[in-house]
Protein backbone atom coordinates (compact mmCIF):
# COMPACT_ATOMS: atom_id res chain seq x y z
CA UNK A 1 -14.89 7.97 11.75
CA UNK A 2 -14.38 9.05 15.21
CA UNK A 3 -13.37 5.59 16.82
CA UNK A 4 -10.33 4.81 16.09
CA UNK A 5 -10.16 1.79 18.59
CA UNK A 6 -9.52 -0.72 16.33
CA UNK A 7 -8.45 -3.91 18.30
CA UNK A 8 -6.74 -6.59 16.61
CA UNK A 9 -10.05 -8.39 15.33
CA UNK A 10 -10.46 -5.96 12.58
CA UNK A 11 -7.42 -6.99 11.37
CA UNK A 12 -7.75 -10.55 11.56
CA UNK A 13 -11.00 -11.08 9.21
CA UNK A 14 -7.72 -10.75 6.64
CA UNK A 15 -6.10 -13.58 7.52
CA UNK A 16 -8.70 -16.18 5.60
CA UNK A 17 -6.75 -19.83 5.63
CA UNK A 18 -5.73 -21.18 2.25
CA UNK A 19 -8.02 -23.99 2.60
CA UNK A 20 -10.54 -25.59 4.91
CA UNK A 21 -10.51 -29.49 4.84
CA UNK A 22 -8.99 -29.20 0.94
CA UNK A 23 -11.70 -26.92 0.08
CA UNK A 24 -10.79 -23.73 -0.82
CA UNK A 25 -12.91 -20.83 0.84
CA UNK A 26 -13.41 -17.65 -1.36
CA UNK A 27 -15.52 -14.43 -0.99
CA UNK A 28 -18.50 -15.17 -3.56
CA UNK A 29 -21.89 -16.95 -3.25
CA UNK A 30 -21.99 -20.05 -4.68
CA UNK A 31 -24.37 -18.71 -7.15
CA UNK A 32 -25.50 -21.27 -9.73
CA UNK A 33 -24.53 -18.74 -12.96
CA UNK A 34 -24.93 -20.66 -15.69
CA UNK A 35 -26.66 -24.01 -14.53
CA UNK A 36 -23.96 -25.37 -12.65
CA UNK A 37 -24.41 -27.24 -9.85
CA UNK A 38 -23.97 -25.79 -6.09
CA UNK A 39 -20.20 -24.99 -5.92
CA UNK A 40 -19.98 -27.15 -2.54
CA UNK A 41 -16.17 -25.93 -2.17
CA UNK A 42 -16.53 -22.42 -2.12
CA UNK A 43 -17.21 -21.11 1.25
CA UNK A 44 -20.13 -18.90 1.44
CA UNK A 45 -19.56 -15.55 3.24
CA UNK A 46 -21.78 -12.89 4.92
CA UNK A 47 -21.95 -9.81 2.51
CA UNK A 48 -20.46 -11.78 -0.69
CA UNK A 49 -21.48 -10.81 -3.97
CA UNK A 50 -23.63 -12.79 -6.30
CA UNK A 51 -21.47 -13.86 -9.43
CA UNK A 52 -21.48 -14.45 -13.06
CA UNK A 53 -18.83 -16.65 -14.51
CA UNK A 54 -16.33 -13.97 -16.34
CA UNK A 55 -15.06 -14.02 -19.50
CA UNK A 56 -11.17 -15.12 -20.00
CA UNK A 57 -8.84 -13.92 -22.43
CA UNK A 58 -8.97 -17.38 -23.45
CA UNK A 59 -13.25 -17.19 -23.93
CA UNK A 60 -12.28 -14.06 -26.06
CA UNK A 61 -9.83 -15.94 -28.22
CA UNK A 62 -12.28 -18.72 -28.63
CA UNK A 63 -14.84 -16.23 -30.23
CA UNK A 64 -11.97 -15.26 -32.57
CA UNK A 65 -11.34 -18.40 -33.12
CA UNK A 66 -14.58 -19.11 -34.49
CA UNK A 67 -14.83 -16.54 -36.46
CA UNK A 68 -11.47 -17.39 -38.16
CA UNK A 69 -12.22 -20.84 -39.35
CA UNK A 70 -15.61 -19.36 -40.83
CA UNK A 71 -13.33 -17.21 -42.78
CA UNK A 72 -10.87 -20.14 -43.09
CA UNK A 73 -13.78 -22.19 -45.10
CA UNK A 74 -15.00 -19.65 -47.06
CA UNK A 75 -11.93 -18.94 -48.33
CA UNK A 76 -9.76 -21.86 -48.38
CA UNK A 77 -7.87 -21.27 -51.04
CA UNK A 78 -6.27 -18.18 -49.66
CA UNK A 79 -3.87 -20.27 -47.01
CA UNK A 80 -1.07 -17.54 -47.07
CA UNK A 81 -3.27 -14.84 -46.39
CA UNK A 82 -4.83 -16.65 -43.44
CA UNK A 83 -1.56 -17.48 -41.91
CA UNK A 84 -0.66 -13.52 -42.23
CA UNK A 85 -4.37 -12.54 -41.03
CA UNK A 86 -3.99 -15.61 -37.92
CA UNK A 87 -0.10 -13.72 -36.93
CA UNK A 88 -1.82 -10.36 -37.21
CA UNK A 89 -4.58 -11.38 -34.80
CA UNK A 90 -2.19 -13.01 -32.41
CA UNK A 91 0.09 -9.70 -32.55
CA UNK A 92 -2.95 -7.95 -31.83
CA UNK A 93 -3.66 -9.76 -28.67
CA UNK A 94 -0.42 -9.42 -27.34
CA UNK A 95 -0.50 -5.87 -27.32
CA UNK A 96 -4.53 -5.28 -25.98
CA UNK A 97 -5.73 -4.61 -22.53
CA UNK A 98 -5.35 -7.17 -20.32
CA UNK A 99 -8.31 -8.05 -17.69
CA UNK A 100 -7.96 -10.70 -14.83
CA UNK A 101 -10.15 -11.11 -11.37
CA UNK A 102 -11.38 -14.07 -9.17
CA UNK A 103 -14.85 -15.12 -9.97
CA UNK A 104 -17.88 -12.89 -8.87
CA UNK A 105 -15.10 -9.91 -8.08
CA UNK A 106 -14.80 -6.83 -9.99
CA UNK A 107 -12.04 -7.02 -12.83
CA UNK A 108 -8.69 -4.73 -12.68
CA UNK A 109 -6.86 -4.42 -16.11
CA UNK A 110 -2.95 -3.85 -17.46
CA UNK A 111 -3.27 -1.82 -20.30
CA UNK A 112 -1.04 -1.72 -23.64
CA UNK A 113 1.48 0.21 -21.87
CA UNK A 114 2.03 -2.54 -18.95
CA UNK A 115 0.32 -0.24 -16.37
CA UNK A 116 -1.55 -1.83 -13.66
CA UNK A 117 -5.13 0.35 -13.53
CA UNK A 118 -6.89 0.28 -10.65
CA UNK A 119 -9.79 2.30 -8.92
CA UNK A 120 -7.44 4.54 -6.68
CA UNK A 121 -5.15 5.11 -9.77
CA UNK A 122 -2.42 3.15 -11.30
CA UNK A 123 1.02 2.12 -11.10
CA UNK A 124 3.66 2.21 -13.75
CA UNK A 125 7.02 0.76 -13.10
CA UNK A 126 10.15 1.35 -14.95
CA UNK A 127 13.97 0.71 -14.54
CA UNK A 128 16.90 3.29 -14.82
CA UNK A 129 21.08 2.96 -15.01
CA UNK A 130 24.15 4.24 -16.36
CA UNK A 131 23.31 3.54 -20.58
CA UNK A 132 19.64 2.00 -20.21
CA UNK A 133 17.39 3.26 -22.24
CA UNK A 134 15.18 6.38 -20.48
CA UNK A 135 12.21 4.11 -21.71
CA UNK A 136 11.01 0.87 -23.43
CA UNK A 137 7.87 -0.62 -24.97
CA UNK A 138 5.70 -3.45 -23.29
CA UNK A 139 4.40 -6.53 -24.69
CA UNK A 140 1.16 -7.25 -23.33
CA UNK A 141 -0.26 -10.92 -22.69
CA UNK A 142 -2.86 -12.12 -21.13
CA UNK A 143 -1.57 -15.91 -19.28
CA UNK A 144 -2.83 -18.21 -17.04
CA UNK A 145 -0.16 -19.44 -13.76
CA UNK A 146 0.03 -22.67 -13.02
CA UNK A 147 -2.72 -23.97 -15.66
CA UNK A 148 -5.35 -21.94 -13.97
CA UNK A 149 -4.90 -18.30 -12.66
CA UNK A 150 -6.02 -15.67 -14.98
CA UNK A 151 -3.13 -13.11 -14.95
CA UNK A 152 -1.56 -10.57 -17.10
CA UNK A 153 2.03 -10.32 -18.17
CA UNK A 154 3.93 -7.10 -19.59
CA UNK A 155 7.44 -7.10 -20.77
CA UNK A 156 10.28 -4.87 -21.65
CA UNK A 157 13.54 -4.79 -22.38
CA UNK A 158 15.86 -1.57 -20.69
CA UNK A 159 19.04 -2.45 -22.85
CA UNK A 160 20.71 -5.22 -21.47
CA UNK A 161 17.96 -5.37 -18.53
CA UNK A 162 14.83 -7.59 -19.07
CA UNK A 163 11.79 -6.36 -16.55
CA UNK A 164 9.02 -8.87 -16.46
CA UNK A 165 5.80 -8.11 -14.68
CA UNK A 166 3.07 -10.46 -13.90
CA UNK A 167 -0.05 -9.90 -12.23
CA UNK A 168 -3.27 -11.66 -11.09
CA UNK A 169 -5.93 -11.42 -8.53
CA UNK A 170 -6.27 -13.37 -5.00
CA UNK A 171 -9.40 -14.49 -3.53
CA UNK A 172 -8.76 -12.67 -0.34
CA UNK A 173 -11.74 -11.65 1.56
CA UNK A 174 -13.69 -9.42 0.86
CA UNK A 175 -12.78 -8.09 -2.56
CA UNK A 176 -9.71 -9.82 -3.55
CA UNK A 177 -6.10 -8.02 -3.52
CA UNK A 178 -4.20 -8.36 -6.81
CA UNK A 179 -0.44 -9.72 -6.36
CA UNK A 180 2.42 -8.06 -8.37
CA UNK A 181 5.42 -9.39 -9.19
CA UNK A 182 8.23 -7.34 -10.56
CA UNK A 183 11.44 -9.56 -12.08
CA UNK A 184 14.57 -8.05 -13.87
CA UNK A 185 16.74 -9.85 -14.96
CA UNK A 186 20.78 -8.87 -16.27
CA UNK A 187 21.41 -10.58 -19.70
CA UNK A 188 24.67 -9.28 -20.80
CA UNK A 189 26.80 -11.13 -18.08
CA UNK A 190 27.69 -7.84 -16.08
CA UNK A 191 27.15 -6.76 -13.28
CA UNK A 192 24.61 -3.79 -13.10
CA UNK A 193 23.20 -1.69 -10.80
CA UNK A 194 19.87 -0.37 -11.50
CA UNK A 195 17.11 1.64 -10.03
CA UNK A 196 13.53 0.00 -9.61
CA UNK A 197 10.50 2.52 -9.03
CA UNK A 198 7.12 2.56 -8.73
CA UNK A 199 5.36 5.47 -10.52
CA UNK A 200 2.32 6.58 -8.41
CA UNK A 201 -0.36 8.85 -7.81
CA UNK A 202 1.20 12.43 -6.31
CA UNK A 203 -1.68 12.40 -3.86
CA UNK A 204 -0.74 8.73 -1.89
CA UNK A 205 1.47 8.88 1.43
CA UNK A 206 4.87 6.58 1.10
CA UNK A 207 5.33 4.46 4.52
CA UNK A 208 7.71 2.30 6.05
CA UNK A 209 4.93 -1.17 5.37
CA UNK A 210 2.32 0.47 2.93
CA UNK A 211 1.27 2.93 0.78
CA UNK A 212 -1.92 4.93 1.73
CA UNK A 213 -4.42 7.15 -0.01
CA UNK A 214 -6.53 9.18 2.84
CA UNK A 215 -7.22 5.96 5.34
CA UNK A 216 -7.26 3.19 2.40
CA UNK A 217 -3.72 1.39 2.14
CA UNK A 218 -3.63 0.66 -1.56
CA UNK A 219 -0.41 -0.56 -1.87
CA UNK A 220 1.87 -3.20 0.39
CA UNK A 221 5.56 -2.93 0.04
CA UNK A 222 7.81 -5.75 -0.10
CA UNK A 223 9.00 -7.08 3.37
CA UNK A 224 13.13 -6.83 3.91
CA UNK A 225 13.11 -4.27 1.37
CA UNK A 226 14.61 -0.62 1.99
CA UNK A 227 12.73 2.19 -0.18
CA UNK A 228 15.83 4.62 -1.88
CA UNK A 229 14.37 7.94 -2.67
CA UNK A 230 14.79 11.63 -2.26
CA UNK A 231 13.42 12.64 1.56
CA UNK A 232 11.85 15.93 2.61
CA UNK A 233 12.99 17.94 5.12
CA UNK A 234 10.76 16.75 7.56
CA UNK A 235 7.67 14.19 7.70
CA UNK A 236 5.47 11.70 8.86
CA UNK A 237 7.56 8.71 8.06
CA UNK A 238 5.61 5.25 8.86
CA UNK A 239 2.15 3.69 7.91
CA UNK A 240 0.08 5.81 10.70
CA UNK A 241 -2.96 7.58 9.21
CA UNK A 242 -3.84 11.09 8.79
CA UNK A 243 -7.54 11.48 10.89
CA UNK A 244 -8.32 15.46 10.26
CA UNK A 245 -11.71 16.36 12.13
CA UNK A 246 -11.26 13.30 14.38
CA UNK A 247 -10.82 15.42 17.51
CA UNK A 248 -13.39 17.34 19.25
CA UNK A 249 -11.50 19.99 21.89
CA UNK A 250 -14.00 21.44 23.90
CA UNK A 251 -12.16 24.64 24.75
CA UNK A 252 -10.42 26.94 22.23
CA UNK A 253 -7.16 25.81 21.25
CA UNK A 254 -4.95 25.92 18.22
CA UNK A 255 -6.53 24.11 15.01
CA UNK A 256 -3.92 21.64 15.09
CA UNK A 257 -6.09 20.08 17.86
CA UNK A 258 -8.77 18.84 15.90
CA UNK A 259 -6.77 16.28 13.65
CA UNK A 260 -4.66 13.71 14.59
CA UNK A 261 -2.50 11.13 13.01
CA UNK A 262 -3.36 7.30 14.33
CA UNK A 263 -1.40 4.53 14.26
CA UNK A 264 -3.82 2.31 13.31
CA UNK A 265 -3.17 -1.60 14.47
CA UNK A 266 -0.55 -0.56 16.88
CA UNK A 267 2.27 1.11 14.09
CA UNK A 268 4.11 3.65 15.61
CA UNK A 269 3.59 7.17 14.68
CA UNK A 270 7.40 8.62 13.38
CA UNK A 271 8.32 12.08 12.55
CA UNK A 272 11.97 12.73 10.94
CA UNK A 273 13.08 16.40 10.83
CA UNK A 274 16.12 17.99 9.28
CA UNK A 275 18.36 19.54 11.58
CA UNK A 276 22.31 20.69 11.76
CA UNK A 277 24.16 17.50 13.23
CA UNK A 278 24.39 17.80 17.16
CA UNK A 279 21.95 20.26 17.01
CA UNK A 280 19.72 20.92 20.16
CA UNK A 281 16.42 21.91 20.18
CA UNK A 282 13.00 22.09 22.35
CA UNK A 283 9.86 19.46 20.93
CA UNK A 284 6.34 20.05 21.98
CA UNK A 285 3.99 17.67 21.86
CA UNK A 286 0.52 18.20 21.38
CA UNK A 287 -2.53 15.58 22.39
CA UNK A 288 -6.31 15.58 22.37
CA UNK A 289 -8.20 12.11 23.51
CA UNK A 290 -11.76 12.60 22.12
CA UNK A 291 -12.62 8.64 22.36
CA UNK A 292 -12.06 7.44 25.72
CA UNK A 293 -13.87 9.53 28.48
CA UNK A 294 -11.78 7.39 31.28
CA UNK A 295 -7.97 7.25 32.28
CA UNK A 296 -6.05 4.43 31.53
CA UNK A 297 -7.42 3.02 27.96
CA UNK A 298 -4.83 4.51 25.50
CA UNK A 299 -1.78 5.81 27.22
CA UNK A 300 1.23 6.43 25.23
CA UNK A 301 5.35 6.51 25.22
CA UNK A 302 6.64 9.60 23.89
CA UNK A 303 10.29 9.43 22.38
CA UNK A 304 11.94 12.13 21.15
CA UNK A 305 16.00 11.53 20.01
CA UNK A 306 18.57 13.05 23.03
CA UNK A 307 15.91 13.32 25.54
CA UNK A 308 14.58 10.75 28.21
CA UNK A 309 11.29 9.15 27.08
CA UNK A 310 7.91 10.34 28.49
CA UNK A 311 4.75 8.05 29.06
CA UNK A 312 1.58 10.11 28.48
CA UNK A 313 -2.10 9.62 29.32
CA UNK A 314 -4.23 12.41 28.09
CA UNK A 315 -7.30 11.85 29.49
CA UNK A 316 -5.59 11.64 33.00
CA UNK A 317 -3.71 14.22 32.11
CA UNK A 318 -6.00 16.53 30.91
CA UNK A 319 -9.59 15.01 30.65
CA UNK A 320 -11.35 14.21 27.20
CA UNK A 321 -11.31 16.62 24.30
CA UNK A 322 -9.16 18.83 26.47
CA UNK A 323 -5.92 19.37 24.62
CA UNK A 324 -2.31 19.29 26.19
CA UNK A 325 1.21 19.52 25.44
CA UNK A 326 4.24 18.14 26.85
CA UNK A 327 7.94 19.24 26.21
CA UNK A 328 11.45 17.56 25.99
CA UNK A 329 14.74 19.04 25.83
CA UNK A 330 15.89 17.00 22.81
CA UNK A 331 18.39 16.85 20.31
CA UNK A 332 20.44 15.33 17.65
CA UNK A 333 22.58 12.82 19.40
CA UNK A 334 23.70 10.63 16.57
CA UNK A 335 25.00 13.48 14.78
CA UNK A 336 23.21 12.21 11.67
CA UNK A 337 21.29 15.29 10.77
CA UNK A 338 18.22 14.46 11.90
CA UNK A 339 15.52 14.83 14.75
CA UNK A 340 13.50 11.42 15.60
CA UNK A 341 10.43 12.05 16.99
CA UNK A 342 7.92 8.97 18.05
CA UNK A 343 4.68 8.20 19.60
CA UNK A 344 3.92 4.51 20.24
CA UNK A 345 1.55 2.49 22.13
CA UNK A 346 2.00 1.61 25.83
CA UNK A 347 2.16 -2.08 26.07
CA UNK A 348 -0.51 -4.02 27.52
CA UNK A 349 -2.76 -0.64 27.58
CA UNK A 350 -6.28 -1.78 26.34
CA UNK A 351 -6.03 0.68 22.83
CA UNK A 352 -3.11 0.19 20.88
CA UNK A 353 -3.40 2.65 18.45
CA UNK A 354 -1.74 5.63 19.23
CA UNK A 355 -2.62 9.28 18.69
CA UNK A 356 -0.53 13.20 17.98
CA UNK A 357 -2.30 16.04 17.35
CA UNK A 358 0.49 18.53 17.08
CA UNK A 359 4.16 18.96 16.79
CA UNK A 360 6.40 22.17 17.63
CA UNK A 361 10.00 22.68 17.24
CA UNK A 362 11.51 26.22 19.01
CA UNK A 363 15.29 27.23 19.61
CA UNK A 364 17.38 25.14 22.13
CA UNK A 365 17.33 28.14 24.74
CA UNK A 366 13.46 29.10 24.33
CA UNK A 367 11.08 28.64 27.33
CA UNK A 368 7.35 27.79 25.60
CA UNK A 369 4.49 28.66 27.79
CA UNK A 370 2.47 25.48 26.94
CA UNK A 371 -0.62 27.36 27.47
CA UNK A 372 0.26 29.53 24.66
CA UNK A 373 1.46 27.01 22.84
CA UNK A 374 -1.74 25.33 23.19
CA UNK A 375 -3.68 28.19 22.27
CA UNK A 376 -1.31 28.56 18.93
CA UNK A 377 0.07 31.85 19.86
CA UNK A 378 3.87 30.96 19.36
CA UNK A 379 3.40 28.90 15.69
CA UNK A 380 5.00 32.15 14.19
CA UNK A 381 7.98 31.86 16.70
CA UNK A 382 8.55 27.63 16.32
CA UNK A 383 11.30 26.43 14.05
CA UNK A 384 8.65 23.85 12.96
CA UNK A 385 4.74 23.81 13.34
CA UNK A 386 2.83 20.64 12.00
CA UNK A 387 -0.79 19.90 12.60
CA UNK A 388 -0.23 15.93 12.46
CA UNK A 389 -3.31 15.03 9.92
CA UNK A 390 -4.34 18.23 9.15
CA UNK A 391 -3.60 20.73 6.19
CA UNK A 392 0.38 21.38 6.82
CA UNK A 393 1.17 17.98 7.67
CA UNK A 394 3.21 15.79 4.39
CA UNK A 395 4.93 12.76 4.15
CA UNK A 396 8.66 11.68 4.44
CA UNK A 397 8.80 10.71 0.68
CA UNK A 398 7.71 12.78 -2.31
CA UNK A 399 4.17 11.51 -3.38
CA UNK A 400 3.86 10.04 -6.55
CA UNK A 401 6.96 7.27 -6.54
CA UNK A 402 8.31 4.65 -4.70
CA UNK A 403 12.20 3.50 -5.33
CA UNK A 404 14.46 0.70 -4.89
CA UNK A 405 18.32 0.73 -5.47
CA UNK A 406 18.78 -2.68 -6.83
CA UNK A 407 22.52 -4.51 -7.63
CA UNK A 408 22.41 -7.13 -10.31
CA UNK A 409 24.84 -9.47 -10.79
CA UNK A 410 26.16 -10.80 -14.04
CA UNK A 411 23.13 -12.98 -15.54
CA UNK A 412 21.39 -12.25 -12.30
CA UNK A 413 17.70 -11.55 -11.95
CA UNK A 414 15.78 -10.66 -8.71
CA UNK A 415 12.45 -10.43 -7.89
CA UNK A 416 9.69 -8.63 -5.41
CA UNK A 417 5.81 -8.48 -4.77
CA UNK A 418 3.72 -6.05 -4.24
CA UNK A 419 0.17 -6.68 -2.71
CA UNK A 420 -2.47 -4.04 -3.97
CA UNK A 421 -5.42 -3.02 -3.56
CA UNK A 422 -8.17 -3.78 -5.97
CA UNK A 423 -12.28 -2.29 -6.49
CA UNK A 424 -13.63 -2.56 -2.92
CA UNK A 425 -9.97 -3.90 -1.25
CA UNK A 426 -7.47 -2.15 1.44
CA UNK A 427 -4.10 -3.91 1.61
CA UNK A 428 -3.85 -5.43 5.23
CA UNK A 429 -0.76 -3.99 7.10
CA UNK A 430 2.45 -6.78 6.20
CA UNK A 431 3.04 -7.54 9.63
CA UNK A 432 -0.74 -8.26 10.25
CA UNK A 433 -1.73 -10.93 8.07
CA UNK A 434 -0.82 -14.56 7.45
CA UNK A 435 -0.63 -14.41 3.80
CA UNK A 436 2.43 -15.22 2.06
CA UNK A 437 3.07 -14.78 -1.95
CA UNK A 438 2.87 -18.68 -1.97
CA UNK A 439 -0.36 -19.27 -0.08
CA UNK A 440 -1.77 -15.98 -2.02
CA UNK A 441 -1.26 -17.86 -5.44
CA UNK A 442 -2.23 -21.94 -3.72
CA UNK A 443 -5.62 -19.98 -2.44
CA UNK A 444 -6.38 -18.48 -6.11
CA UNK A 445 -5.47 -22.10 -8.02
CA UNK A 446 -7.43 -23.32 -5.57
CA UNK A 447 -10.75 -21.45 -6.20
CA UNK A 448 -10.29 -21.32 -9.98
CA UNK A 449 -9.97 -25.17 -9.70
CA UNK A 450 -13.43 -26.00 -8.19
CA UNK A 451 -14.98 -22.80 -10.18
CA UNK A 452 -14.43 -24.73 -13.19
């Protein structure tokens, strides 16, 4: 991918309305899959996929059910052994694999251990304190919200904490996202202060909005939520993605020049870096614009904490695929610990997405020659080097978990939801998309109403 102009449109096919004159409008083909007449409701969208109706937990229990009442009149005299064999079944299906989807999508599953499988990997969630147990066992259902919504359920008990999770998929185009919601509840009457995570794959990058796996945002974090886990040193430390090979410097130049990091839909593009409080220290800046071939289409505003912003525009700066660098006399001025370093998009300026190639950080009194900077000659010498997107580059956040301190009061419970992405589904970036938890579960009643 070497464009990474992406205007707002791209962004917008997510925002599908709930309905459209009561109808509800959903990513299949109205497919006639088992002799049922044209599904007039369901809108019919460029690129959808052709559908067979699936089979429910409910369809499977209806085989089983079948099957018991042969049993049940061939052997009708055994009634106490039926009601046994009938509670053994039942247990059974409590604990199985759970499947749910929206019709003519491609099913995810919760397996017996209340895991949340999907393509990219999965997500296990658990909940720690002071005397919970380390772990607990799930009960697995499969349940259907509001009447209608196929959706799994796992539950466990952490001691005196109950932590309910519920899943099921939206019709959101074009492969659906599936919805998590995560509930604990206190049941002792005390107040109790717990600690939610999110077990993850090591390999995904943990932003401020989403979660990301090379470009694909597979998982959407909870809006007015603060993540509370162990930082790195230093990082990238927002939803911009890592582009390596997107640059194409035509003269030689340090490596770092041929990745960048984009902030994809206007994000900004953060970098935190441990550093002695009221520390001072020189930031270089490194940029190569290998899109635009004229000035004036993605200029950007360079902030860097303790030293007066700088707007950038490469191109004019330094033509296309030429690489530059630019240099601030910065420093820790909250006395916090930490270096701030950002790259946003100029307002108004006709691509918002902005770009970094390269970061250096070099002693407070050092002079860099940019040039040799540029050419990668003084990495050995810098505090810091990071080729933003390349092979040194890491996030904020240890891979592999995302955390939430959580305070719950006596008989309290509280609840958040996750958006995540499914087979053939990115998560839309929170602040970019009309689609609220409520509309999300109206849109899939909706479908699953006129489907059947």
């Amino acid at each position: 991918m070497n464009d990474v102009s992406l205007q707002s449109a791209a962004w917008r096919s997510w925002v599908f309305p709930v309905t459209a004159g009561g109808r509800a409008r959903h990513s299949v083909r109205a497919a006639d899959a088992e002799d049922r007449p044209p599904l007039g409701s369901l809108r019919v969208c460029h690129g959808a996929h052709g559908v067979t109706r699936p089979t429910l937990a409910g369809d499977q229990m209806a085989t089983v059910s079948r099957y018991i009442r042969h049993l049940q009149r061939a052997h009708r005299t055994w009634g106490c052994w039926w009601a046994c064999f009938l509670a053994f079944l039942f247990a059974t299906q409590l604990q199985a694999e759970v499947k749910f989807t929206s019709p003519g999508l491609a099913p995810t599953r919760m397996d017996d251990q209340g895991r949340l499988v999907e393509d990219w990997g999965s997500i296990t969630v658990n909940v720690a304190g002071a005397g919970l147990p380390a772990t607990a066992p799930a009960t697995l259902q499969s349940i259907q919200l509001d009447g209608l919504i196929p959706a799994a359920e796992a539950q466990s008990r952490y001691g005196t904490v109950a932590l309910t999770l519920t899943a099921f998929r939206a019709p959101v185009w074009p492969a659906g996202l599936d919805v998590l919601t995560v509930r604990v509840a206190e049941t002792a009457g005390q107040e109790t202060p717990v600690q939610l995570s999110l077990a993850l794959p090591e390999t995904v990058h943990v932003g401020l909005k989403t979660v990301t796996l090379g470009v694909r945002a597979v998982l959407g974090l909870p809006g007015g939520t603060k993540v509370s886990q162990v930082m790195r040193e230093w990082g990238s430390a927002d939803d911009a993605v890592a582009l390596p090979g997107w640059a194409k410097p035509a003269v030689d130049c340090d490596p770092a020049f041929q990745n960048i990091r984009a902030g994809l839909g206007g994000v900004p593009i953060v970098y935190h870096f441990k550093v002695d409080p009221k520390a001072k220290v020189k930031v270089v800046l490194g940029f190569c614009e290998s899109f635009w071939a004229q000035a004036g289409q993605r200029p950007v505003i360079c902030q860097v904490e303790g030293a007066p912003t700088q707007e950038v525009d490469p191109v004019e700066r330094w033509g296309q695929h030429r690489p530059g660098a630019i240099v601030f006399a910065a420093g820790d001025a909250n006395g916090d610990g930490t270096l701030d370093v950002s790259v946003l998009p100029k307002p108004g300026a006709t691509d918002q997405n902005p770009i970094l190639n390269a970061i250096w950080l070099f002693p407070a009194d050092a002079s860099p020659n940019l040039e040799q900077v540029i050419a990668g000659k003084l990495n050995a010498v810098a505090l810091r080097y990071v080729a933003v997107g390349g092979s040194n580059d890491q996030s904020l956040y240890a891979g592999g978990q995302v955390g939430y301190a959580l305070k719950l009061s006596a008989h309290g419970t509280q609840e958040m939801m996750f958006l995540v992405s499914c087979p053939g589904s990115s998560v839309p970036p929170p602040d970019q998309t009309a689609w609220t938890p409520e509309k999300l579960r109206q849109s899939a009643a909706a479908v699953w109403r006129d489907w059947r």
